[in-house]
C-alpha atoms as a PDB file:
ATOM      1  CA  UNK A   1     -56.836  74.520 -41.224  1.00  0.00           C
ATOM      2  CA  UNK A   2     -54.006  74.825 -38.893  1.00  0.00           C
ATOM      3  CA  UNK A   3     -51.917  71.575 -38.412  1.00  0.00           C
ATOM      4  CA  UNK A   4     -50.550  71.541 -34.888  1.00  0.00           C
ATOM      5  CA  UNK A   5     -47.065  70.981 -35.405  1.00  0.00           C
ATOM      6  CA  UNK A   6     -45.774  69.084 -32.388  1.00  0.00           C
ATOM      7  CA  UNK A   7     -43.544  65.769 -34.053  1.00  0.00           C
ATOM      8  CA  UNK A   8     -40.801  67.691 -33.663  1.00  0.00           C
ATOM      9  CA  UNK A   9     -40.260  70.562 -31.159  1.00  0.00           C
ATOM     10  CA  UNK A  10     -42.252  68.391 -28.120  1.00  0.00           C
ATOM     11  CA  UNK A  11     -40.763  65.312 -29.170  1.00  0.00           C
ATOM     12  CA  UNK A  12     -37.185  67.160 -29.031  1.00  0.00           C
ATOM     13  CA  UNK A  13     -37.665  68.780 -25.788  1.00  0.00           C
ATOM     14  CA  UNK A  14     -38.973  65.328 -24.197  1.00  0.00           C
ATOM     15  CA  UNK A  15     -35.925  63.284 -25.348  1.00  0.00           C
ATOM     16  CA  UNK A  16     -33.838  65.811 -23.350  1.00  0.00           C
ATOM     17  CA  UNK A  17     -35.855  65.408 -20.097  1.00  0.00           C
ATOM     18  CA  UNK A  18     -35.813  61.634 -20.707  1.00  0.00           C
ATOM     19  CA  UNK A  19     -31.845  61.890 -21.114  1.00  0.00           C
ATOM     20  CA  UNK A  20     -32.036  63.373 -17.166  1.00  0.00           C
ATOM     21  CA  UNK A  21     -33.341  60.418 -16.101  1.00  0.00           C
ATOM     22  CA  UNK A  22     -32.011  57.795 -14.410  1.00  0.00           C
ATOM     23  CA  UNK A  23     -33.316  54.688 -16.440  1.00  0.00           C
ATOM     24  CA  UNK A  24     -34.077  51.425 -14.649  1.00  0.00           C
ATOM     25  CA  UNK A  25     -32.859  48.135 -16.016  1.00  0.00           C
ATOM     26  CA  UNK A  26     -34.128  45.831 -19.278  1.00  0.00           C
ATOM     27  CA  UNK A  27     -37.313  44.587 -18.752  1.00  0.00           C
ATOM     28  CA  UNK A  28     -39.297  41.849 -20.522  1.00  0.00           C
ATOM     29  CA  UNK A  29     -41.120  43.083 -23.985  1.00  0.00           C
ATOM     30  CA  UNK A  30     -42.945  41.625 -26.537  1.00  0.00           C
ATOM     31  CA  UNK A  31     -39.325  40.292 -27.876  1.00  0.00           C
ATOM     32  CA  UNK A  32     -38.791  38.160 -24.442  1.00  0.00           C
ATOM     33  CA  UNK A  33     -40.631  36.479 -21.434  1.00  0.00           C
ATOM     34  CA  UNK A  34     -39.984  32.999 -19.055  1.00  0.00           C
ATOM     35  CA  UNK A  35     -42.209  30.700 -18.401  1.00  0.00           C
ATOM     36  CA  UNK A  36     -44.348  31.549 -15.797  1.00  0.00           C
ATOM     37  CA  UNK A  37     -44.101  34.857 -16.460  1.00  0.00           C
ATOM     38  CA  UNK A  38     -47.997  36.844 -16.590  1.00  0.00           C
ATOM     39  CA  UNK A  39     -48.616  38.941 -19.563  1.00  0.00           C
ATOM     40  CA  UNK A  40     -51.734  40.779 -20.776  1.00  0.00           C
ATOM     41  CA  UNK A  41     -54.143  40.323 -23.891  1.00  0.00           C
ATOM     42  CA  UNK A  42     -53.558  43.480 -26.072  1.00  0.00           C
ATOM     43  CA  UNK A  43     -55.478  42.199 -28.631  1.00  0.00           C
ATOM     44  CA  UNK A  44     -58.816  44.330 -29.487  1.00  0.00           C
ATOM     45  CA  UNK A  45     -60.936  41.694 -30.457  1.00  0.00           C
ATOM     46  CA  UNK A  46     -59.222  39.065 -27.830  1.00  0.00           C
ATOM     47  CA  UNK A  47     -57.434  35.805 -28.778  1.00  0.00           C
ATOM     48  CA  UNK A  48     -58.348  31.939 -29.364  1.00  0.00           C
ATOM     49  CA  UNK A  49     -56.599  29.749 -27.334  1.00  0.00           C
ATOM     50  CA  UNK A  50     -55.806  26.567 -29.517  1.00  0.00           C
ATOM     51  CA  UNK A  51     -54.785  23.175 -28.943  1.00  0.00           C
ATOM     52  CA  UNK A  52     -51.992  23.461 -30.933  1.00  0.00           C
ATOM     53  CA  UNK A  53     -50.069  26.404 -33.034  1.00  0.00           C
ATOM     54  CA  UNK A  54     -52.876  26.986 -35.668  1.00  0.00           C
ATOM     55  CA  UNK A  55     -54.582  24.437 -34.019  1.00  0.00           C
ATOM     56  CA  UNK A  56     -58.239  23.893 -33.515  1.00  0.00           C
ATOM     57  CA  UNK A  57     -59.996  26.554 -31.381  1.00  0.00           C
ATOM     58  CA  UNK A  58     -60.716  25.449 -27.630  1.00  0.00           C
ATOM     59  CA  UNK A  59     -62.113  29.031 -26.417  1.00  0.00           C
ATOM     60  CA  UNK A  60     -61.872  32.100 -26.272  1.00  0.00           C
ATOM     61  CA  UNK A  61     -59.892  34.836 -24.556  1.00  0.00           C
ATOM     62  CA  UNK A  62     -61.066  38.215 -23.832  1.00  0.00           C
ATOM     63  CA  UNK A  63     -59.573  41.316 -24.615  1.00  0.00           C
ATOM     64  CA  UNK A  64     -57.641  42.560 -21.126  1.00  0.00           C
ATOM     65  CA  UNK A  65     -57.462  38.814 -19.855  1.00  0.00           C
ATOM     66  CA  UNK A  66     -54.319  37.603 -17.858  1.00  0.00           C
ATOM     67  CA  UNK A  67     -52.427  34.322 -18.684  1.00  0.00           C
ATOM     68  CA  UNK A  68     -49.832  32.603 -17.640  1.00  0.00           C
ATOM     69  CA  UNK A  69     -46.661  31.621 -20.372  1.00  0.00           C
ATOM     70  CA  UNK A  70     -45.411  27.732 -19.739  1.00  0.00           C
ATOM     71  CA  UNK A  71     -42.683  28.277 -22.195  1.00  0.00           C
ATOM     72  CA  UNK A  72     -39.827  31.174 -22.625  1.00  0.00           C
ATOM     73  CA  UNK A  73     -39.917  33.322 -25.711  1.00  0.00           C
ATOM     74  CA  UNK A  74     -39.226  31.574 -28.934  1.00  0.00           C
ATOM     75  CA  UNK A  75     -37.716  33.127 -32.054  1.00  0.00           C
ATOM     76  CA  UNK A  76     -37.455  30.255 -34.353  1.00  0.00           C
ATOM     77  CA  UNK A  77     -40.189  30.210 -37.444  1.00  0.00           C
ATOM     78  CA  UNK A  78     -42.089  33.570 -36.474  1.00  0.00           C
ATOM     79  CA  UNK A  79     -45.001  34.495 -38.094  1.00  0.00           C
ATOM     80  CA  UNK A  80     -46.347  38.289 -38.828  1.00  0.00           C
ATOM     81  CA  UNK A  81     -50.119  38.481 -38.436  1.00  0.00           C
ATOM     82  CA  UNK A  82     -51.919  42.207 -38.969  1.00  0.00           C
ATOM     83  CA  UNK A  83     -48.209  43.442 -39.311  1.00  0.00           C
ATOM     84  CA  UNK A  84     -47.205  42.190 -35.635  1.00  0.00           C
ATOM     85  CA  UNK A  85     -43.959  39.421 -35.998  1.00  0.00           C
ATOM     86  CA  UNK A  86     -44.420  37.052 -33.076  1.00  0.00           C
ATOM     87  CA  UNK A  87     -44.023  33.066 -32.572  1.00  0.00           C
ATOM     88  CA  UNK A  88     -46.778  30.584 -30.741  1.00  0.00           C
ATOM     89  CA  UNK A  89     -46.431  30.468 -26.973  1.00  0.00           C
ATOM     90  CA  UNK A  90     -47.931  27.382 -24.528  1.00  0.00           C
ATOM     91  CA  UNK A  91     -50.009  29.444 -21.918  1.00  0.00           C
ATOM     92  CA  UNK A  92     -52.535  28.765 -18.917  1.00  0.00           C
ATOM     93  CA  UNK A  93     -55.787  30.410 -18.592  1.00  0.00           C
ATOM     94  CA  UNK A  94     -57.795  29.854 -16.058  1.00  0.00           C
ATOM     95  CA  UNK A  95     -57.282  26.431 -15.385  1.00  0.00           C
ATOM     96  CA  UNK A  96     -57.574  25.614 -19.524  1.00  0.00           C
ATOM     97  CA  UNK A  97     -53.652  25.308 -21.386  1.00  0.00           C
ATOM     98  CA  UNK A  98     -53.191  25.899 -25.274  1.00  0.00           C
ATOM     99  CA  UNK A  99     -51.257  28.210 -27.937  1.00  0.00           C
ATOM    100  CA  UNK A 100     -51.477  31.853 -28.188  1.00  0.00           C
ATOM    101  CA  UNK A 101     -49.804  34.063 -31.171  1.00  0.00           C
ATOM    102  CA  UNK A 102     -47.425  36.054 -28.707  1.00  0.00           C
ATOM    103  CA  UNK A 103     -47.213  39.288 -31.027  1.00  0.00           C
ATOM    104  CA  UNK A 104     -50.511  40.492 -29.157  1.00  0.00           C
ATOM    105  CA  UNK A 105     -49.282  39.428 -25.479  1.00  0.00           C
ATOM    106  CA  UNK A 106     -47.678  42.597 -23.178  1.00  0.00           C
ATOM    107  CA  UNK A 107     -46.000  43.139 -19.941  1.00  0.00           C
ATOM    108  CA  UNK A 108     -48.172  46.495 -20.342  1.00  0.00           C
ATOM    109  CA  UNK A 109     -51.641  46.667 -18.418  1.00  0.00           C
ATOM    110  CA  UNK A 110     -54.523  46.919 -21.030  1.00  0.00           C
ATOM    111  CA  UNK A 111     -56.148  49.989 -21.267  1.00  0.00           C
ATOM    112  CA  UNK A 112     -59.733  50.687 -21.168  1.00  0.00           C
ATOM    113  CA  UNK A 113     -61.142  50.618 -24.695  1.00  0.00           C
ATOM    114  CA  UNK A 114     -61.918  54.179 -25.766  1.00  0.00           C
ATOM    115  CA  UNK A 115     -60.359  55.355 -23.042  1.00  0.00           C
ATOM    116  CA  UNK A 116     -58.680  58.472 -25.488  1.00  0.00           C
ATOM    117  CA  UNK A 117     -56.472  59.882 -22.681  1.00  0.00           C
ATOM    118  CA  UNK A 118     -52.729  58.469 -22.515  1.00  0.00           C
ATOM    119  CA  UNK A 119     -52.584  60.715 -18.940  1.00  0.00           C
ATOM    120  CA  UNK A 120     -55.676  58.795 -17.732  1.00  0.00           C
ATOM    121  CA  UNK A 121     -54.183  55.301 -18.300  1.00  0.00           C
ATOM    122  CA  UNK A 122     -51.276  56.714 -16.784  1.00  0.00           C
ATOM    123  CA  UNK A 123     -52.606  57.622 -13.370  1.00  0.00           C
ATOM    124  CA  UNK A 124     -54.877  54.403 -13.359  1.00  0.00           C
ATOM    125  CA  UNK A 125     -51.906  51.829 -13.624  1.00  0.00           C
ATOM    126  CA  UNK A 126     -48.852  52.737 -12.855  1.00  0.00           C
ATOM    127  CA  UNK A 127     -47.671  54.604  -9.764  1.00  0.00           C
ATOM    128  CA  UNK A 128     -47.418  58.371  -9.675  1.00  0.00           C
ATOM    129  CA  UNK A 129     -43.644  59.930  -8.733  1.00  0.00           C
ATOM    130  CA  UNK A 130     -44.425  63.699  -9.091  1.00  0.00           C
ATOM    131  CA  UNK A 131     -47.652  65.720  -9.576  1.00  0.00           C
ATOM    132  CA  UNK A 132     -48.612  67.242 -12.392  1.00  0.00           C
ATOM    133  CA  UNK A 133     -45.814  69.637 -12.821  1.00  0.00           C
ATOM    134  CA  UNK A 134     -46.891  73.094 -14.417  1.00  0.00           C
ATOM    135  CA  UNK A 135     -43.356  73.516 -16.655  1.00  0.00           C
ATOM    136  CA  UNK A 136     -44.786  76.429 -19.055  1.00  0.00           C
ATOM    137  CA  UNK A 137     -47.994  78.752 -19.376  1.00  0.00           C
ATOM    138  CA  UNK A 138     -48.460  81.810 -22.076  1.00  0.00           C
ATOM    139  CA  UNK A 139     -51.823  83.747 -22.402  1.00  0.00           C
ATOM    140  CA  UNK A 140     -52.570  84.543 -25.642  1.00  0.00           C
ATOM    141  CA  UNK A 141     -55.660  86.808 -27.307  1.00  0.00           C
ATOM    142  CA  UNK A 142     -57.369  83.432 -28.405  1.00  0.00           C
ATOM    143  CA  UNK A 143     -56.451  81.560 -24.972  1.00  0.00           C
ATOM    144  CA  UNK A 144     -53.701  79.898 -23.036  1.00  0.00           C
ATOM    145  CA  UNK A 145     -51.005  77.707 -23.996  1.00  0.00           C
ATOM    146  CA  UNK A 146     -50.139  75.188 -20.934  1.00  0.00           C
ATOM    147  CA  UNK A 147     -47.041  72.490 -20.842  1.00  0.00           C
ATOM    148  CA  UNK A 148     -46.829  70.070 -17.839  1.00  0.00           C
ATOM    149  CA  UNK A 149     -45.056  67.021 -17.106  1.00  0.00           C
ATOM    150  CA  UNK A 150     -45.749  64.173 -14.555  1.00  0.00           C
ATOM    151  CA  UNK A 151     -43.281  61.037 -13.652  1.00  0.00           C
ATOM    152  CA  UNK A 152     -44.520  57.435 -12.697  1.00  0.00           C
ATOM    153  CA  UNK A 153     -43.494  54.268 -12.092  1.00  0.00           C
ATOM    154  CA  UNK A 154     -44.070  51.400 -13.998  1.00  0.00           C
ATOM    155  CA  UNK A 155     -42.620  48.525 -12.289  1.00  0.00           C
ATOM    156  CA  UNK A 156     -39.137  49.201 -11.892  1.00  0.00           C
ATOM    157  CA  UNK A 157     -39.465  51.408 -14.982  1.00  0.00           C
ATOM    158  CA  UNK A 158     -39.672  55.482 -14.852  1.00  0.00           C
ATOM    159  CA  UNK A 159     -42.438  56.356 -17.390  1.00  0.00           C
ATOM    160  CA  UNK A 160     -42.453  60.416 -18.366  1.00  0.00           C
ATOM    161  CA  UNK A 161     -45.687  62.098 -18.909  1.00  0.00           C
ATOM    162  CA  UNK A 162     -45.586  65.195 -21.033  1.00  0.00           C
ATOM    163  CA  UNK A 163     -48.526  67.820 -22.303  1.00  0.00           C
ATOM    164  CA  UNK A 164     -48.661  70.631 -24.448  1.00  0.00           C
ATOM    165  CA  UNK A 165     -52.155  71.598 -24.689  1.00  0.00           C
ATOM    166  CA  UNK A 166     -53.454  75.328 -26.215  1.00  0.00           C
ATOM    167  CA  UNK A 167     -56.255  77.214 -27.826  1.00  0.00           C
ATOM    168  CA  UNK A 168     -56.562  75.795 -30.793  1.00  0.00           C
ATOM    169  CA  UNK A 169     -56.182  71.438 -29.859  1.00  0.00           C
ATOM    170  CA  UNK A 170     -53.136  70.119 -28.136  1.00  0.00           C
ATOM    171  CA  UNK A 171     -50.875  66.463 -27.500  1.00  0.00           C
ATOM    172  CA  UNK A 172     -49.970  64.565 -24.893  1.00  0.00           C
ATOM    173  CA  UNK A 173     -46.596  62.075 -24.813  1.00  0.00           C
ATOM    174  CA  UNK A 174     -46.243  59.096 -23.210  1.00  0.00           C
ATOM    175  CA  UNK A 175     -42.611  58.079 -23.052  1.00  0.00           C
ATOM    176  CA  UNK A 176     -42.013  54.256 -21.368  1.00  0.00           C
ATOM    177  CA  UNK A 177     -38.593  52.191 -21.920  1.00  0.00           C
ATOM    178  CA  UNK A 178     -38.564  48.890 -22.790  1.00  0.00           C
ATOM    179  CA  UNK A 179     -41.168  47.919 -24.453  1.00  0.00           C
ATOM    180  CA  UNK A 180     -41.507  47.764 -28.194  1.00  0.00           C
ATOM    181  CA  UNK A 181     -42.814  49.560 -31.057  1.00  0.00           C
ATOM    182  CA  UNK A 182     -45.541  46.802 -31.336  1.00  0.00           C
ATOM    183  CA  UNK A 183     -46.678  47.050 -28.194  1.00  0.00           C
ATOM    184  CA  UNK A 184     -47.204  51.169 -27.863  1.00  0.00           C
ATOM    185  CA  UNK A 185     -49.070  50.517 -31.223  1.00  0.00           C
ATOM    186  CA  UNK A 186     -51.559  47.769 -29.417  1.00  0.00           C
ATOM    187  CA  UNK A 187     -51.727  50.629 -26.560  1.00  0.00           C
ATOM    188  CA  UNK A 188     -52.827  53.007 -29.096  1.00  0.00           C
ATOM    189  CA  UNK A 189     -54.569  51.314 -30.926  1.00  0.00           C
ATOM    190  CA  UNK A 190     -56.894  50.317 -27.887  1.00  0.00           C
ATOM    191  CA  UNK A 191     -56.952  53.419 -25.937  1.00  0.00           C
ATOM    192  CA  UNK A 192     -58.174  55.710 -29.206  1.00  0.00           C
ATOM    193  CA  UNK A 193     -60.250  52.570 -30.548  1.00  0.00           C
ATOM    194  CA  UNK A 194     -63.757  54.928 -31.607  1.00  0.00           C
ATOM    195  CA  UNK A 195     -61.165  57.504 -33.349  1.00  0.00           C
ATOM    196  CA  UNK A 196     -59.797  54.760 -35.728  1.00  0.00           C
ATOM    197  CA  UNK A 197     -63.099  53.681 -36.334  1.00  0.00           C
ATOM    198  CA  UNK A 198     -64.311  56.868 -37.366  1.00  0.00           C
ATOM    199  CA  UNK A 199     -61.418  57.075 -39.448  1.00  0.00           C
ATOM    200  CA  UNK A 200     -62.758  54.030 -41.185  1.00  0.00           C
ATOM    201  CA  UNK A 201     -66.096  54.414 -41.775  1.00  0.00           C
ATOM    202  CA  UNK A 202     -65.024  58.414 -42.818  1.00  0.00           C
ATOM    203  CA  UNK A 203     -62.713  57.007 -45.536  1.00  0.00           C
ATOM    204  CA  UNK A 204     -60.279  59.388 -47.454  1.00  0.00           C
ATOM    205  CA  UNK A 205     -62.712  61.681 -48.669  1.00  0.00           C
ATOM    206  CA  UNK A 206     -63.153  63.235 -45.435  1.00  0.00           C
ATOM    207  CA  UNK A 207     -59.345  64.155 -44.880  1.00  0.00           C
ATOM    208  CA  UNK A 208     -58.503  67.442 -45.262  1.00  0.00           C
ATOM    209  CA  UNK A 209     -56.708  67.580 -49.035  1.00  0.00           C
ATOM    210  CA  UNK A 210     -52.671  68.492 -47.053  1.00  0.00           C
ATOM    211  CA  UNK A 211     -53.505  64.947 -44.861  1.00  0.00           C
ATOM    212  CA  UNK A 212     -52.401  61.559 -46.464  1.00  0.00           C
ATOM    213  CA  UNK A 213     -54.606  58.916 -45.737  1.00  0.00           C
ATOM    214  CA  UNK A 214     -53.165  55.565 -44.173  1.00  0.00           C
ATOM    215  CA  UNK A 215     -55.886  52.785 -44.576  1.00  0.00           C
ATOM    216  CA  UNK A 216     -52.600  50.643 -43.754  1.00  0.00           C
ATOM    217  CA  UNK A 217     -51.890  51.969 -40.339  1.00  0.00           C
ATOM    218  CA  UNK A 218     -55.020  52.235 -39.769  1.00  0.00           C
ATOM    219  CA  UNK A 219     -55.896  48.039 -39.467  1.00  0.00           C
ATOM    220  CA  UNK A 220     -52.186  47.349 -39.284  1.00  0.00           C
ATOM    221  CA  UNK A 221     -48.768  47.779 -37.658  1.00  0.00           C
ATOM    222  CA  UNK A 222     -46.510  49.077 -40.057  1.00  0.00           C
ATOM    223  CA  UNK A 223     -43.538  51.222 -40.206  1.00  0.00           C
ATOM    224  CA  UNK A 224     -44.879  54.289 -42.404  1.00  0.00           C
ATOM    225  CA  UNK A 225     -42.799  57.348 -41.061  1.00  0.00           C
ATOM    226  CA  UNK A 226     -39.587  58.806 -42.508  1.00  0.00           C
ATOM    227  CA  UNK A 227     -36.575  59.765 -40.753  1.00  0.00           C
ATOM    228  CA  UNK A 228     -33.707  60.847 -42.314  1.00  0.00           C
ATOM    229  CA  UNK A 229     -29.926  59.124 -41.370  1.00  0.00           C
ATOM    230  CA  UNK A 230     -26.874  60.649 -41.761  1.00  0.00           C
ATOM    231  CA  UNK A 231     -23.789  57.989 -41.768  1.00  0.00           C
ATOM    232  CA  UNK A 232     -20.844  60.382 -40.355  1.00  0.00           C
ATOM    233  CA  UNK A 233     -19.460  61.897 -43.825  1.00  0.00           C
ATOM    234  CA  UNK A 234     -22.370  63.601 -44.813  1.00  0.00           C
ATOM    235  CA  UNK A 235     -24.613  61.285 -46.898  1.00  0.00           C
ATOM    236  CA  UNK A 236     -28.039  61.238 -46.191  1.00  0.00           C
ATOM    237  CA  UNK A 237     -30.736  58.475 -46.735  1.00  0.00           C
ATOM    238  CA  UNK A 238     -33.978  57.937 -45.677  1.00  0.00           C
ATOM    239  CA  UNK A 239     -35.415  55.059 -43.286  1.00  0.00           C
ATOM    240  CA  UNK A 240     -39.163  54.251 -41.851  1.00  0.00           C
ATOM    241  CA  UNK A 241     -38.884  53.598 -39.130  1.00  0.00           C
ATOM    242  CA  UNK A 242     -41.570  54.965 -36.899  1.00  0.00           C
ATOM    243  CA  UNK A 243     -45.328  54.470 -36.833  1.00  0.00           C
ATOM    244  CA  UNK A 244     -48.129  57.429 -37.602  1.00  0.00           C
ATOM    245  CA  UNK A 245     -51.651  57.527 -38.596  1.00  0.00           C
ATOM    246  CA  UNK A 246     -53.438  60.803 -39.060  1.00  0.00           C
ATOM    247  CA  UNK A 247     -57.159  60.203 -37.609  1.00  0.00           C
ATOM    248  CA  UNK A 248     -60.398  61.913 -37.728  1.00  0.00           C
ATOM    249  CA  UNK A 249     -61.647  63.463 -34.475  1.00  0.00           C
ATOM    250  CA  UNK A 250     -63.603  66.627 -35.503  1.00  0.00           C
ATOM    251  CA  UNK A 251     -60.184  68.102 -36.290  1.00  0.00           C
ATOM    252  CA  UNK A 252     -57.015  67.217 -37.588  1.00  0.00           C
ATOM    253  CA  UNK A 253     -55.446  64.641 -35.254  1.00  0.00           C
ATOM    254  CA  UNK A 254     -52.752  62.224 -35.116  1.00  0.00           C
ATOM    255  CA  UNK A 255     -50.572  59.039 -33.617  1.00  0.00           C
ATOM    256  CA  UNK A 256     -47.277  58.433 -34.153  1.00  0.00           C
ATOM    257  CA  UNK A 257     -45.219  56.220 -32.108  1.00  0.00           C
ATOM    258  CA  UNK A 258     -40.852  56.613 -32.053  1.00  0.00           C
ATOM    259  CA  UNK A 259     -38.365  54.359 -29.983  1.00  0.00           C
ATOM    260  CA  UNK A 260     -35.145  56.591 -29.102  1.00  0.00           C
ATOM    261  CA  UNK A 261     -32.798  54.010 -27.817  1.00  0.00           C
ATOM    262  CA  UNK A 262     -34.810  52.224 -24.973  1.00  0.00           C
ATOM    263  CA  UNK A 263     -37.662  54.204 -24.796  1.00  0.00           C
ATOM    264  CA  UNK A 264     -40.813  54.015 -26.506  1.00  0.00           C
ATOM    265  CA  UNK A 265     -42.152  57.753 -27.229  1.00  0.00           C
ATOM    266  CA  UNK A 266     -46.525  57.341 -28.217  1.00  0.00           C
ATOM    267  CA  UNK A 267     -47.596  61.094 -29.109  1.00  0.00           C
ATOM    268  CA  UNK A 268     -51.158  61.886 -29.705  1.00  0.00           C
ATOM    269  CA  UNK A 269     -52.860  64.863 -30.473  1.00  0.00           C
ATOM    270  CA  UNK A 270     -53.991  67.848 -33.224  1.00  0.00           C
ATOM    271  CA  UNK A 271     -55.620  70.717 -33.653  1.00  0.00           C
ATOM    272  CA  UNK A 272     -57.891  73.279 -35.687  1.00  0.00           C
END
């Protein structure tokens, strides 16, 4: 089986063309909101709103489903539920107020469950800047090898698409700023929703024997992936510090999500 190696030459390449950009100011993540400030339920299964912060249950909110906070982000006495760190927010939904867990509620639109394509939820919410920009094409005996890049805008945010698809499988890169780690994962986690399942029900014994199987990452946030820090004189240690599952789609394929200073980098993809 041949891996498809692209963590770290597309990744590289992409942080360079997100260095040319001119980045927009800090917008509100998972880490901060006002009251009265709209954000999106990322949540697969939706959320119960409750009558009080583990409170009884007064109904329940669909996955995709717009409220409205009545408080500003807390950070006093947070609580970590399926590896997500948030705090209990007052909201309004449709007439009805009560307490969500915050760790599942975005600024980013929801994407379409099984949607699989990070370009598709691209061009459906946020506003194109550029075509699809042709950057790099090779023919090979076995078939072409394609790169392209599109730019959109997200808000007041510039959000880079990036592909690098040939013969044998392919990625795609989704690079948007300020948002968080938690977030991207929710994004992920929704948009390539039947994958993970069939991860699940596949179990380890249907990973190739080179593939490490994550039944962590695979139900949970968690920060699995190694980078290794050098402090200035030459000592190196090593820090997780990013997120990747390897998943089952009739070849080898993966997620892994990186933050490089204010941007969020989610790269998906494999190969044969």
């Amino acid at each position: 089986m041949k891996q498809f190696g692209f963590s770290l030459h597309v990744s590289k390449g992409l942080l360079i063309l997100a260095l040319l950009l001119v980045l927009s100011k800090q917008s509100f993540s998972i880490q901060s909101y006002t009251a009265g400030q709209t954000l999106n339920v990322l949540a697969s299964s939706g959320m119960n709103l409750r009558d009080a912060p583990k409170g009884t249950v007064l109904q329940k909110i669909p996955y995709g489903a717009r409220v409205k906070t009545l408080q500003s982000k807390s950070t006093t006495n947070p609580e970590t539920i399926e590896g997500i760190q948030g705090n209990w927010v007052k909201v309004e939904y449709n007439g009805a107020m009560g307490f969500l867990f915050d760790g599942f509620l975005s600024t980013l639109p929801a994407p379409e469950v099984n949607g699989a394509n990070l370009h598709l939820y691209a061009k459906k919410w946020m506003n194109p800047l550029s075509e699809l920009i042709e950057i790099d094409y090779h023919r090979y005996n076995m078939g072409p090898s394609v790169r392209a890049t599109q730019l959109f805008k997200l808000k007041s945010d510039t959000v880079v698409y990036f592909s690098d698809v040939y013969y044998e499988g392919g990625t795609e890169i989704l690079s948007i700023p300020n948002i968080s780690l938690e977030e991207a994962y929710l994004l992920a986690k929704a948009n390539f929703a039947e994958i993970y399942e069939t991860t699940i029900k596949a179990g380890p014994e249907a990973m190739e024997s080179d593939i490490t199987y994550q039944p962590d990452a695979l139900t949970r946030f968690t920060l699995n992936g190694i980078s290794e820090v050098e402090d200035g004189n030459g000592n190196v240690s090593e820090v997780k510090d990013f997120y990747t599952c390897p998943l089952i789609n009739g070849c080898y394929f993966e997620i892994t999500i990186r933050k490089h200073d204010n941007r969020i980098f989610i790269i998906a993809g494999g190969g044969c």
